[in-house]
Protein backbone atom coordinates (compact mmCIF):
# COMPACT_ATOMS: atom_id res chain seq x y z
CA UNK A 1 32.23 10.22 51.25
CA UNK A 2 32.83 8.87 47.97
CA UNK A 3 33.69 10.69 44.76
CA UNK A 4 33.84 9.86 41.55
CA UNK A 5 36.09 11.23 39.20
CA UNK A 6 35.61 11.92 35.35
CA UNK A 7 38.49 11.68 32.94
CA UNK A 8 37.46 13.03 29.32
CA UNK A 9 40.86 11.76 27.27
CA UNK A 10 41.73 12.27 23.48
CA UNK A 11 44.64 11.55 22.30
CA UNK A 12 46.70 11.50 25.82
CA UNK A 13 49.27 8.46 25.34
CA UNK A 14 51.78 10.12 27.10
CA UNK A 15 50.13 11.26 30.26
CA UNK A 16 46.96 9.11 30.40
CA UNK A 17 48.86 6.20 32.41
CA UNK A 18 50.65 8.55 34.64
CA UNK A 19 47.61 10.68 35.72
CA UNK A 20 45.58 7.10 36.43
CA UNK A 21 48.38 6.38 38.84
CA UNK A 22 48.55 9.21 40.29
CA UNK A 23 44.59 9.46 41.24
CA UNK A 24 44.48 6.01 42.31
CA UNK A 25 47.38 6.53 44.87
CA UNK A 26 45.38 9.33 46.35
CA UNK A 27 43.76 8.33 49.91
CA UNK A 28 40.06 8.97 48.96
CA UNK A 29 37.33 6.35 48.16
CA UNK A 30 36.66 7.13 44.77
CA UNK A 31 35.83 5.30 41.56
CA UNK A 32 37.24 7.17 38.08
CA UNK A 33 34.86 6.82 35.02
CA UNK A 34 36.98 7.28 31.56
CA UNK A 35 35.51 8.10 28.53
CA UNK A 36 37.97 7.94 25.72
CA UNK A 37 36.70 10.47 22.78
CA UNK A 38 37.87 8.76 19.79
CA UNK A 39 41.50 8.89 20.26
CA UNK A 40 43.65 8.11 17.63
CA UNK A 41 47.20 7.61 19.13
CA UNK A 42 48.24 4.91 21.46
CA UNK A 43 45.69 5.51 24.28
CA UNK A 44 42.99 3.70 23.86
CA UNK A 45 45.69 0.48 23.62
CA UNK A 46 46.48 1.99 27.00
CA UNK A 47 43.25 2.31 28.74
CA UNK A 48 42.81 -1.42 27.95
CA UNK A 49 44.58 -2.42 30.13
CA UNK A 50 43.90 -1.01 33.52
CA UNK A 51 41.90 -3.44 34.59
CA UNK A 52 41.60 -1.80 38.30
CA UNK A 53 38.75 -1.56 40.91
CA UNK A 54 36.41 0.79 40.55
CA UNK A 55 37.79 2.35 37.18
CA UNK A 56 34.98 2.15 34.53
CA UNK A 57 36.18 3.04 30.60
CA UNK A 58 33.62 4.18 28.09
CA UNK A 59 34.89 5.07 24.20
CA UNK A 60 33.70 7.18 22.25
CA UNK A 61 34.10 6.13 18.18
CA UNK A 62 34.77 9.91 16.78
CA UNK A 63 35.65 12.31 18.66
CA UNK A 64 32.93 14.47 20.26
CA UNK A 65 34.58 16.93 22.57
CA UNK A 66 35.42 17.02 26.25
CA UNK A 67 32.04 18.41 26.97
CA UNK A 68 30.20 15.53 25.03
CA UNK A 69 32.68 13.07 27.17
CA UNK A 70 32.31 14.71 30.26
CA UNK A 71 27.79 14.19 29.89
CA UNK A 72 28.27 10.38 28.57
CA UNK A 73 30.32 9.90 32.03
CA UNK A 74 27.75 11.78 34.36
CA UNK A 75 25.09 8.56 34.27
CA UNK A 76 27.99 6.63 35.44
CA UNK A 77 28.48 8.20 38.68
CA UNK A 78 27.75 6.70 41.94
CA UNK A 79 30.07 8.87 44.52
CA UNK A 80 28.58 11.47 46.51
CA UNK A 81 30.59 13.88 45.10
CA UNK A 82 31.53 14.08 41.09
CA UNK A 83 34.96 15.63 40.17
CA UNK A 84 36.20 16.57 36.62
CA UNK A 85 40.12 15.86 36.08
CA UNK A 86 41.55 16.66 32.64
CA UNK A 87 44.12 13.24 31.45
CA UNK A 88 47.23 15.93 31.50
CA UNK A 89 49.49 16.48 34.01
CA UNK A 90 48.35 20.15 34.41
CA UNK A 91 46.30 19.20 37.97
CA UNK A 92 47.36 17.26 40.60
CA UNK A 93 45.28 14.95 42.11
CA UNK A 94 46.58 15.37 45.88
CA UNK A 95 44.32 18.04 45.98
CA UNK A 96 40.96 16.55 45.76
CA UNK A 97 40.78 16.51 49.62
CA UNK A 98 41.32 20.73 49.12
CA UNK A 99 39.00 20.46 46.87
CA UNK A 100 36.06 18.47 48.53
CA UNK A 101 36.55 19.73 51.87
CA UNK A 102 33.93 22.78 51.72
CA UNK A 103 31.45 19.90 50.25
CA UNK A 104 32.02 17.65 52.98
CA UNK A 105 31.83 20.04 55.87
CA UNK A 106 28.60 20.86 54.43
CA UNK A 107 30.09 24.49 53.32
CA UNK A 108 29.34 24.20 49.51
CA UNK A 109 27.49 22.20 47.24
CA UNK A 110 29.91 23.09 44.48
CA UNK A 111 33.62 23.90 44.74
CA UNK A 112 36.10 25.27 41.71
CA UNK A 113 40.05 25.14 42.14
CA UNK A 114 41.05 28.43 40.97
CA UNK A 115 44.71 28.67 39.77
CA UNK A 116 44.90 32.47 40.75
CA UNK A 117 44.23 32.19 44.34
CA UNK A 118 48.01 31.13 44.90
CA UNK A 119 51.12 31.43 43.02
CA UNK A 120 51.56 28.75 39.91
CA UNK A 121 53.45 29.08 36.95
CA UNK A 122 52.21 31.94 34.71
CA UNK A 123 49.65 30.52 32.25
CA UNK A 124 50.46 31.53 29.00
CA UNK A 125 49.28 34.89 28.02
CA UNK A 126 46.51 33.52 25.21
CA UNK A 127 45.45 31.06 27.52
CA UNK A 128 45.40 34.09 29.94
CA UNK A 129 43.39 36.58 28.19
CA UNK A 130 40.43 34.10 27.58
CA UNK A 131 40.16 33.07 30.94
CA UNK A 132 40.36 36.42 32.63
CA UNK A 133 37.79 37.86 29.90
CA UNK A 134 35.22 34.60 29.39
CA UNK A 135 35.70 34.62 33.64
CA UNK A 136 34.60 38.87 33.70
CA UNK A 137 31.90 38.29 31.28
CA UNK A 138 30.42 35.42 33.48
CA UNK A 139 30.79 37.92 36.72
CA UNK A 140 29.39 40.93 34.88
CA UNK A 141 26.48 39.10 33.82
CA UNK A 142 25.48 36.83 36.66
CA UNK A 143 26.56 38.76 39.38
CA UNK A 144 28.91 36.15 40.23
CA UNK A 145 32.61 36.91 41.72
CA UNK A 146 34.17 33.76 40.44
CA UNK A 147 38.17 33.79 39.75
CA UNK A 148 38.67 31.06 37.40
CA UNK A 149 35.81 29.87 35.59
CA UNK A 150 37.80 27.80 33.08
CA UNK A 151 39.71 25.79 35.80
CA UNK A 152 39.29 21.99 34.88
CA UNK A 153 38.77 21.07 38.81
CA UNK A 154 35.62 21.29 39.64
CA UNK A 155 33.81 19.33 42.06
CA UNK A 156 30.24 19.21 42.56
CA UNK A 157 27.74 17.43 44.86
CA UNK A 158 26.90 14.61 42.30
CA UNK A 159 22.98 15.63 42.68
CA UNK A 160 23.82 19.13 41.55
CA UNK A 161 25.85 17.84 38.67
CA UNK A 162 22.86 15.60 37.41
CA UNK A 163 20.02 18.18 37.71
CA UNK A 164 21.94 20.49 34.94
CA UNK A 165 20.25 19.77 31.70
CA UNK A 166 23.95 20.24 29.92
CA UNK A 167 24.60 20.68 26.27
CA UNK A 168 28.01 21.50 25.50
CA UNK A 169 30.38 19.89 23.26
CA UNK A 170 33.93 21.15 23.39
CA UNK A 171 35.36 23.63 25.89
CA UNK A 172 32.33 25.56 25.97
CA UNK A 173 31.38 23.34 28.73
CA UNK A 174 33.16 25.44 31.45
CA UNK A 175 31.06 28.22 31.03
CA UNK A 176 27.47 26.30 30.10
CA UNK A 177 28.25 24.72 33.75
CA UNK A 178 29.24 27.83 35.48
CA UNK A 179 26.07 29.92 34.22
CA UNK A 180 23.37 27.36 34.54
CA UNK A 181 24.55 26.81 38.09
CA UNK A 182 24.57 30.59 38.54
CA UNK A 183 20.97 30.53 37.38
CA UNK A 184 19.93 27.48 40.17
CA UNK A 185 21.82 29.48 42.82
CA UNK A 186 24.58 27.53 43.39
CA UNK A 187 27.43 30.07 43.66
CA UNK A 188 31.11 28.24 42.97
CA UNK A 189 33.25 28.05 46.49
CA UNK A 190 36.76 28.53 45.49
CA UNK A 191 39.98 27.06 46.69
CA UNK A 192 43.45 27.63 45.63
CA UNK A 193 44.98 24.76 43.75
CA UNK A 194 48.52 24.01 42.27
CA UNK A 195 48.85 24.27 38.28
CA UNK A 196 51.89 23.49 35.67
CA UNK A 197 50.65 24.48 32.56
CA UNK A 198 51.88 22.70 29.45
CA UNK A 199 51.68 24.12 25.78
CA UNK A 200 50.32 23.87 22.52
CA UNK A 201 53.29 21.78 21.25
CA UNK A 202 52.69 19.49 24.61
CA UNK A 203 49.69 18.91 23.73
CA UNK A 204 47.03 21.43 25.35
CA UNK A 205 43.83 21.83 22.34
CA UNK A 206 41.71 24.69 23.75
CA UNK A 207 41.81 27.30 21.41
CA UNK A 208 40.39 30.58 20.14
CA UNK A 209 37.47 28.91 18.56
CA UNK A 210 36.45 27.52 21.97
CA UNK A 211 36.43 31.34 23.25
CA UNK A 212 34.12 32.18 20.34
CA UNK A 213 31.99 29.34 22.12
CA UNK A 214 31.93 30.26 25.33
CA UNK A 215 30.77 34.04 24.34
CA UNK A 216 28.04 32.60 22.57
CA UNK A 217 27.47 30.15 25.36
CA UNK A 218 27.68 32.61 28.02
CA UNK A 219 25.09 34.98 26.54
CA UNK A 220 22.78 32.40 25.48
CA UNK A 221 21.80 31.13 28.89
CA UNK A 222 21.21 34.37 29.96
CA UNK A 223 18.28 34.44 28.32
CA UNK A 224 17.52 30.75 27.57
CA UNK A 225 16.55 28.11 30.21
């Protein structure tokens, strides 16, 4: 089965390289689709030159948002099964067979890693406290019992992924996905994943504005199609 895996990037010269390497190592057939969203460091003098197989690089000139990069990369995908991987180091790609196991076994048509199903490094407590409320108001709503809504892996059947009419811009994308999929049906399988959070200072941009967003985001849909 063969998965392709989005990369939204801004501004990720120091990790960009290293996370490439890392996914291509992994023993999967997979293609990765890149969309650089108008970075202004060193990285998009980076992405030029992996000139690999099956890696496909699309810029952005201003920056949009990751959830503007992650719906230009969605026409791009030709694997069976799509996942999302943030250019950090927070996620580590070994996982993706965790991850797409339920999908291929026919289990789930959408998976989510969820960073509380196992012991990881405690996220920070801002970065906590978002999560655990934007993740509550998505269960209390929807009916859903989801653990970690804002959890970067996610892997979806690629025809689930493209029949979500998605909006989002910025962060708010985690919970426009999670609700509208709630809406079709399609209930999240979860799976524990590793996580090593990194900070503000390291580099990490969601912030309290995107948890405005994803309120408003989270109650819209609930009563918009």
């Amino acid at each position: 089965m063969k998965v392709s895996v989005i990369i939204p990037v801004f501004n990720e010269e120091s990790t960009v390289e290293k996370i490439i390497n890392r996914i291509r190592s992994v023993d999967i057939d997979k293609e990765i689709i890149i969309v650089d969203d108008g970075s202004k460091d060193r990285t998009r003098e980076i992405l030029e030159k992996q000139r690999y197989e099956n890696i496909r690089i699309v810029y952005h000139k201003i920056n949009q948002g990751k959830g503007s990069a992650i719906r230009t990369a969605i026409p791009y995908t030709r694997g069976e099964v799509t996942i999302i991987q943030d250019a950090d180091l927070e996620y580590d790609p070994e996982e993706y067979h965790r991850l797409i196991r339920p999908i291929v076994e026919g289990k789930a048509m959408v998976v989510y890693g969820s960073r509380f199903l196992k012991f990881n490094k405690p996220i920070y407590l801002r970065f906590l406290i978002g999560n655990k409320f934007l993740t509550g108001l998505i269960n209390l709503l929807y009916g859903s019992r989801i653990t970690d809504s804002y959890t970067c892996y996610k892997a979806f059947k690629t025809e689930v992924l493209k029949g979500l009419t998605l909006e989002a811009k910025r962060f708010e994308f985690e919970a426009e996905v999670t609700v509208k999929l709630l809406k079709k049906g399609y209930h999240p399988h979860e799976v524990p994943i590793s996580y090593s959070p990194r900070t503000v200072k390291e580099g990490k941009k969601i912030g309290w504005r995107d948890a405005f967003l994803g309120i408003i985001t989270i109650f819209k849909y609930k009563f918009v199609e």
